[in-house]
Protein backbone atom coordinates (compact mmCIF):
# COMPACT_ATOMS: atom_id res chain seq x y z
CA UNK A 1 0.00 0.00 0.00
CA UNK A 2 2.48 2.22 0.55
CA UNK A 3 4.24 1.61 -2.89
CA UNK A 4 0.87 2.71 -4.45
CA UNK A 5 0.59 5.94 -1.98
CA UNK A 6 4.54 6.97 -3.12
CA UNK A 7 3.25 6.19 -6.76
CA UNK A 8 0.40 8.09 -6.81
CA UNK A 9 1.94 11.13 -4.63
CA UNK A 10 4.62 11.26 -7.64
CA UNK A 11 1.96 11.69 -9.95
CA UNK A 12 -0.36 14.48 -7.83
CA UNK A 13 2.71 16.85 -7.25
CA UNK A 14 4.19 15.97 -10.79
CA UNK A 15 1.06 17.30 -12.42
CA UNK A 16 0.00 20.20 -9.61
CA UNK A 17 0.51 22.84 -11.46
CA UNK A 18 -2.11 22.14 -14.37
CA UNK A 19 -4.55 20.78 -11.40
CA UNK A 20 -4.35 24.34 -10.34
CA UNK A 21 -4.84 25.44 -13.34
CA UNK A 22 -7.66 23.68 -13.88
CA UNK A 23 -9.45 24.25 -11.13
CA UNK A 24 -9.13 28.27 -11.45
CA UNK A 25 -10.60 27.32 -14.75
CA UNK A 26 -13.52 25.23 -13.14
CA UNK A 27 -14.18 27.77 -10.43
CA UNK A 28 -13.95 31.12 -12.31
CA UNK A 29 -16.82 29.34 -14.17
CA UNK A 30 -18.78 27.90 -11.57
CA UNK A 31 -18.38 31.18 -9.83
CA UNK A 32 -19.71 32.87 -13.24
CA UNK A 33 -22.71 30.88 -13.16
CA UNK A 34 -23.77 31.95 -9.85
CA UNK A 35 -24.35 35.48 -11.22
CA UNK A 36 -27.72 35.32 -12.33
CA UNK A 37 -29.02 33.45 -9.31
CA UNK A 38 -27.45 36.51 -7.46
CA UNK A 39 -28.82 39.39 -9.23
CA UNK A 40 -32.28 37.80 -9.97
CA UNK A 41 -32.59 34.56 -8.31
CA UNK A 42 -35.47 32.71 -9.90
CA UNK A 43 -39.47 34.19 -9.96
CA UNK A 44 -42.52 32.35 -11.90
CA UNK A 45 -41.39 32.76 -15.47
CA UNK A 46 -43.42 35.36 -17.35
CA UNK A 47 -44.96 34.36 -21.16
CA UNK A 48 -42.61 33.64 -23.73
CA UNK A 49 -39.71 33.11 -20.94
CA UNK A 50 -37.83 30.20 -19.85
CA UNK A 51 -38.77 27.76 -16.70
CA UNK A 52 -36.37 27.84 -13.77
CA UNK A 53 -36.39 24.10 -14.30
CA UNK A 54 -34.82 24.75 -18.04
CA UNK A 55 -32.62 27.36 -16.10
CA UNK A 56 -31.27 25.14 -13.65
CA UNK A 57 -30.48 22.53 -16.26
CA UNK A 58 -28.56 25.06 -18.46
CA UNK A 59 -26.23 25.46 -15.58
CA UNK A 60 -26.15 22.17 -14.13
CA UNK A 61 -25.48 21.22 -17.15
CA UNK A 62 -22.61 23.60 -18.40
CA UNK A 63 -20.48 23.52 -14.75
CA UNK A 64 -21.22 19.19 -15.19
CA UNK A 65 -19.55 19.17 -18.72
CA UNK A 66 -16.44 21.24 -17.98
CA UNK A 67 -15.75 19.38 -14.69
CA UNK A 68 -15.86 16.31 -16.38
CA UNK A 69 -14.03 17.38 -19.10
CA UNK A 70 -11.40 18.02 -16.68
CA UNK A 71 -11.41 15.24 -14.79
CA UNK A 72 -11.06 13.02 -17.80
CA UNK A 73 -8.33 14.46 -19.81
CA UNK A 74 -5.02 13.87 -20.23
CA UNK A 75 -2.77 15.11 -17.58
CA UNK A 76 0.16 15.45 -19.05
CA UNK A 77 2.35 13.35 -17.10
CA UNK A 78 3.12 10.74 -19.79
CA UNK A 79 4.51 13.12 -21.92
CA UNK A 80 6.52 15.13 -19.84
CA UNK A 81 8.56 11.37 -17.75
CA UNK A 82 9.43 10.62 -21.97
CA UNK A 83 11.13 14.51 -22.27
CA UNK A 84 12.42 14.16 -18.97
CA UNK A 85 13.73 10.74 -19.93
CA UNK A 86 11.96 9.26 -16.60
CA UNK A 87 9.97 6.70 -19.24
CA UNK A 88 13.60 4.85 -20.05
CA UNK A 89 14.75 5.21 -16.51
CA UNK A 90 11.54 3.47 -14.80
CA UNK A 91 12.41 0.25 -16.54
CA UNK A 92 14.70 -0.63 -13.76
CA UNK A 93 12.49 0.62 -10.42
CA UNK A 94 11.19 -1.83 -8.20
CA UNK A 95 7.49 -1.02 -9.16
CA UNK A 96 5.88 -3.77 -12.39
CA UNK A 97 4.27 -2.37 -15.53
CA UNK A 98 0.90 -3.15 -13.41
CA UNK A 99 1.40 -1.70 -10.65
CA UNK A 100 2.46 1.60 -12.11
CA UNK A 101 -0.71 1.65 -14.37
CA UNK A 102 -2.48 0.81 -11.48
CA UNK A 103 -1.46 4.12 -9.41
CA UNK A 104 -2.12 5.91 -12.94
CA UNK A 105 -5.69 5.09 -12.80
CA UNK A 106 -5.47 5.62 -8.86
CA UNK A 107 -4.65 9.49 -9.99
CA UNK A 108 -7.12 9.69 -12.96
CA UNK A 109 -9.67 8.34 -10.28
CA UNK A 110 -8.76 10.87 -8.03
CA UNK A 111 -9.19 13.61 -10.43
CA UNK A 112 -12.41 12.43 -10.83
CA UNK A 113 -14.21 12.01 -7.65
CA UNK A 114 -12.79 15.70 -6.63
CA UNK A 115 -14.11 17.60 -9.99
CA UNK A 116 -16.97 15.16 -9.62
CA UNK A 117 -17.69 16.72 -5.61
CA UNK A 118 -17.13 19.84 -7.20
CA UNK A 119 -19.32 19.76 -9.95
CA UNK A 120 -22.33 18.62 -7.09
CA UNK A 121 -21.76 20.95 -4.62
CA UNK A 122 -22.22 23.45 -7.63
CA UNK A 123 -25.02 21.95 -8.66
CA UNK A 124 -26.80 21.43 -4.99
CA UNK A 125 -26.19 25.35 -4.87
CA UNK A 126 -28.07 26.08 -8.00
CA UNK A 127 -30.69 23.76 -7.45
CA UNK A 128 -31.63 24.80 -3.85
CA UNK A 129 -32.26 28.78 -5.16
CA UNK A 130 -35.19 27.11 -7.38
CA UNK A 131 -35.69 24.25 -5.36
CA UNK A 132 -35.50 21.49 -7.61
CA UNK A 133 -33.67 18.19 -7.43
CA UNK A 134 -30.65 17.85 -10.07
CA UNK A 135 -28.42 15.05 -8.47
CA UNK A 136 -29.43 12.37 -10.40
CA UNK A 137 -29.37 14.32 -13.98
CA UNK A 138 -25.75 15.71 -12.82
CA UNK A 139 -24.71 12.40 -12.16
CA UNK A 140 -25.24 11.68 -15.75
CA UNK A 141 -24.14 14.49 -17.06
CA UNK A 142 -20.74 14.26 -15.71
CA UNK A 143 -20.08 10.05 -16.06
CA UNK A 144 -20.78 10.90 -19.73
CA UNK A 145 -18.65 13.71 -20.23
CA UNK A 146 -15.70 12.20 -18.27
CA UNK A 147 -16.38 8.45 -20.66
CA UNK A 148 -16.15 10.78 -24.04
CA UNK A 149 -12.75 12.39 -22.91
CA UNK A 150 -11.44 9.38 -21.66
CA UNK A 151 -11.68 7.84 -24.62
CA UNK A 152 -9.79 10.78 -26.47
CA UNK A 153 -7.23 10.29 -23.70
CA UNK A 154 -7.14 6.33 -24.04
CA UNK A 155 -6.45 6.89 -27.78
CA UNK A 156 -3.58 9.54 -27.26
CA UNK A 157 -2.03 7.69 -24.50
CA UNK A 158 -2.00 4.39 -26.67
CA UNK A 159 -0.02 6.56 -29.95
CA UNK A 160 2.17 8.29 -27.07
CA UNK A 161 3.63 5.19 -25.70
CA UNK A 162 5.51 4.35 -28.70
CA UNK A 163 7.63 7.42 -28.28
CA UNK A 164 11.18 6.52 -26.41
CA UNK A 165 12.84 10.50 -26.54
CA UNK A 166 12.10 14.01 -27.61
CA UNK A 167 12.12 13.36 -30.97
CA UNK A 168 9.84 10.65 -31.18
CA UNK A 169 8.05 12.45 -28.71
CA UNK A 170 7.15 15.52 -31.37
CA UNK A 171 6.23 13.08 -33.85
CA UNK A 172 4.03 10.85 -32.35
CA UNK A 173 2.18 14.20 -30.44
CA UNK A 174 1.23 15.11 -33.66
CA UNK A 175 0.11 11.82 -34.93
CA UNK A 176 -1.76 12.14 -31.96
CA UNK A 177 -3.20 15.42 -31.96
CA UNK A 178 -4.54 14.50 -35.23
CA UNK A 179 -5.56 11.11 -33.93
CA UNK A 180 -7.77 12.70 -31.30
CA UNK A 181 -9.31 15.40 -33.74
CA UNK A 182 -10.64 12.14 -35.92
CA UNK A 183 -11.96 10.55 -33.13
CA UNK A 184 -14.12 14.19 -32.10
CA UNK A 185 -14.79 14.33 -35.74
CA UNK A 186 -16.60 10.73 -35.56
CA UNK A 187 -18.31 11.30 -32.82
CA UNK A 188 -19.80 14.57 -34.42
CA UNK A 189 -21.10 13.07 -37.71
CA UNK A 190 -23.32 11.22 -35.26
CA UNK A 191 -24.99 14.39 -34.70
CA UNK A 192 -25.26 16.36 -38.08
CA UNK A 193 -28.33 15.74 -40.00
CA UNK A 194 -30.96 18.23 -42.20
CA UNK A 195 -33.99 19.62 -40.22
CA UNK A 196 -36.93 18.66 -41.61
CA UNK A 197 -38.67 21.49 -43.10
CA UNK A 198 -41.74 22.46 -40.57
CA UNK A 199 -44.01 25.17 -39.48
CA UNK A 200 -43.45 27.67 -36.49
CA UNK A 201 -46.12 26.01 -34.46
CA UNK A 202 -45.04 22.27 -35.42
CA UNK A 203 -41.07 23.49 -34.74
CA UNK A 204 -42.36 24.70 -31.37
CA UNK A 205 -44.24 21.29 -30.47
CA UNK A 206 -41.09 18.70 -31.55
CA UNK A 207 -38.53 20.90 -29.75
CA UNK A 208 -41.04 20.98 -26.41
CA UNK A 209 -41.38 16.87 -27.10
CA UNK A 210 -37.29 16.42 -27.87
CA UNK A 211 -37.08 18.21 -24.63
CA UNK A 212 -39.46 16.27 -22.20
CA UNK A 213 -38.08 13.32 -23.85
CA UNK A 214 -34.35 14.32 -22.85
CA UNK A 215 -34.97 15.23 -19.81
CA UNK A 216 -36.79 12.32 -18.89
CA UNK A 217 -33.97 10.21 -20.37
CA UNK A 218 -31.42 11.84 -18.63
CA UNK A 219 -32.73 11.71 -15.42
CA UNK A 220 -33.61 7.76 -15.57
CA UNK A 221 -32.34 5.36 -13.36
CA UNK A 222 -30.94 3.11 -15.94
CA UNK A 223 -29.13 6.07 -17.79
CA UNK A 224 -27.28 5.93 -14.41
CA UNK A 225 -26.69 2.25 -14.64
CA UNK A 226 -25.38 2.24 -18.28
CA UNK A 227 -23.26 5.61 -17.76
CA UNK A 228 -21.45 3.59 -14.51
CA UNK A 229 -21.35 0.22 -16.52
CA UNK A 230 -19.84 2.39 -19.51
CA UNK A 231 -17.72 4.11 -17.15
CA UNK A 232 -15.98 0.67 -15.38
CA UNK A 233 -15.40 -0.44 -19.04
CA UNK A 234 -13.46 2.40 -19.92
CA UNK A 235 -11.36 2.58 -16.67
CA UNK A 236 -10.63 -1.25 -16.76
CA UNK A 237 -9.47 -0.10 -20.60
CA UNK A 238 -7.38 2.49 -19.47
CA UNK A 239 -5.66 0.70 -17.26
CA UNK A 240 -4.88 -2.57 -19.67
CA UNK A 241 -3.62 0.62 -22.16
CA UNK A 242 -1.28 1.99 -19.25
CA UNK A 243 0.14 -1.00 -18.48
CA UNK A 244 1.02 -1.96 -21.65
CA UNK A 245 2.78 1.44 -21.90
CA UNK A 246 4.96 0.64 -19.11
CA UNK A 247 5.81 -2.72 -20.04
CA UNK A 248 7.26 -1.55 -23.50
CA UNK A 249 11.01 -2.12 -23.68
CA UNK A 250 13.45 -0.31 -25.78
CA UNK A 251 13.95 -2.41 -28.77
């Protein structure tokens, strides 16, 4: 146990620095979301004006995605042990392939359950100025967010472990970077389509309906169950793509 605690402490103060800077980032916004709650706070809605309910989701929902978009990406620590030449050096250390992988998951899983606190005491605070229950839809929200950037990070950890030194370091980044932007660009051609050509009124009616049936999507039980199910798949991935990282040997 305490191999895994010296492990993951090396990884926590190795990668501080863009933690903090992360967290200003997550703050300044969460912070930024608390204005209109301050100046207005939420009244009955007049005609023609949004809910608090479709309020409260908007920023739920906008603190959720950004905390688990930065609980879930990469941290940068991979990278900078091959510059440093630490990747080459760690071949010889008492710790296996597995364990090491093991304390990197340790530190993504940290990351995660502290944005993840964040991102519901947030969310508790904007819900309890409208009174309305948003745990369960935030829970969603942000095991979603942090399975789609894991992936992105699974993919450019797996093209970053073939790089031994600076040079190969450059090269593979950018096979990388590029890697990553296919893998966003995928994932968006699942949303384009061509509206349908409609009236106002009928426009009016399918958006209320896509809503309703959204919401009530996103706040179901087994969304929950699939998101964690989804969520222990990718970890267990992570890990199998970590350790096979550290078990690579210089040829």
């Amino acid at each position: 146990m305490k191999l895994y605690r010296s492990l993951v402490y090396r990884e926590l103060k190795l990668t501080r620095k863009r933690f903090l800077l992360m967290l200003i980032l997550f703050l300044l916004l969460a912070l930024l979301m608390l204005t209109p709650i301050m100046l207005d706070g939420f009244s009955a809605p007049a005609e023609g004006e949004e809910s608090p309910v479709e309020t409260i989701l908007l920023l739920v929902g906008t603190v959720t995605l950004t905390g688990g978009f930065l609980a879930g990406t990469n941290n940068g620590l991979q990278k900078a042990d091959i510059s440093a030449g630490w990747k080459r050096y760690s071949f010889i250390l008492p710790p296996t392939a597995r364990q090491q992988a093991l304390s990197d998951l340790l530190t993504k899983l940290c990351y995660i359950l502290f944005f993840g606190l964040l991102s519901a005491a947030f969310a508790w605070i904007y819900s309890a100025a409208a009174d309305y229950n948003s745990f369960g839809i935030m829970v969603n929200i942000y095991l979603g967010a942090v399975c789609a950037v894991m992936l992105i990070d699974i993919a450019y950890s797996y093209i970053m472990m073939f790089a031994n030194d600076k040079k190969q370091l450059r090269i593979f980044g950018v096979i990388a970077f590029f890697g990553a932007g296919i893998i966003l660009r995928a994932v968006g051609l699942f949303t384009d389509g061509k509206p349908a050509e409609q009236s106002a009124e009928d426009g009016v009616l399918i958006s209320e309906e896509a809503f309703n049936s959204f919401f009530a999507a996103l706040s179901s039980g087994k969304t929950t169950l699939c998101a964690a199910a989804a969520f222990a798949v990718i970890c267990a991935l992570y890990f199998l793509v970590m350790w096979r990282s550290h078990e690579r040997r210089e040829p």
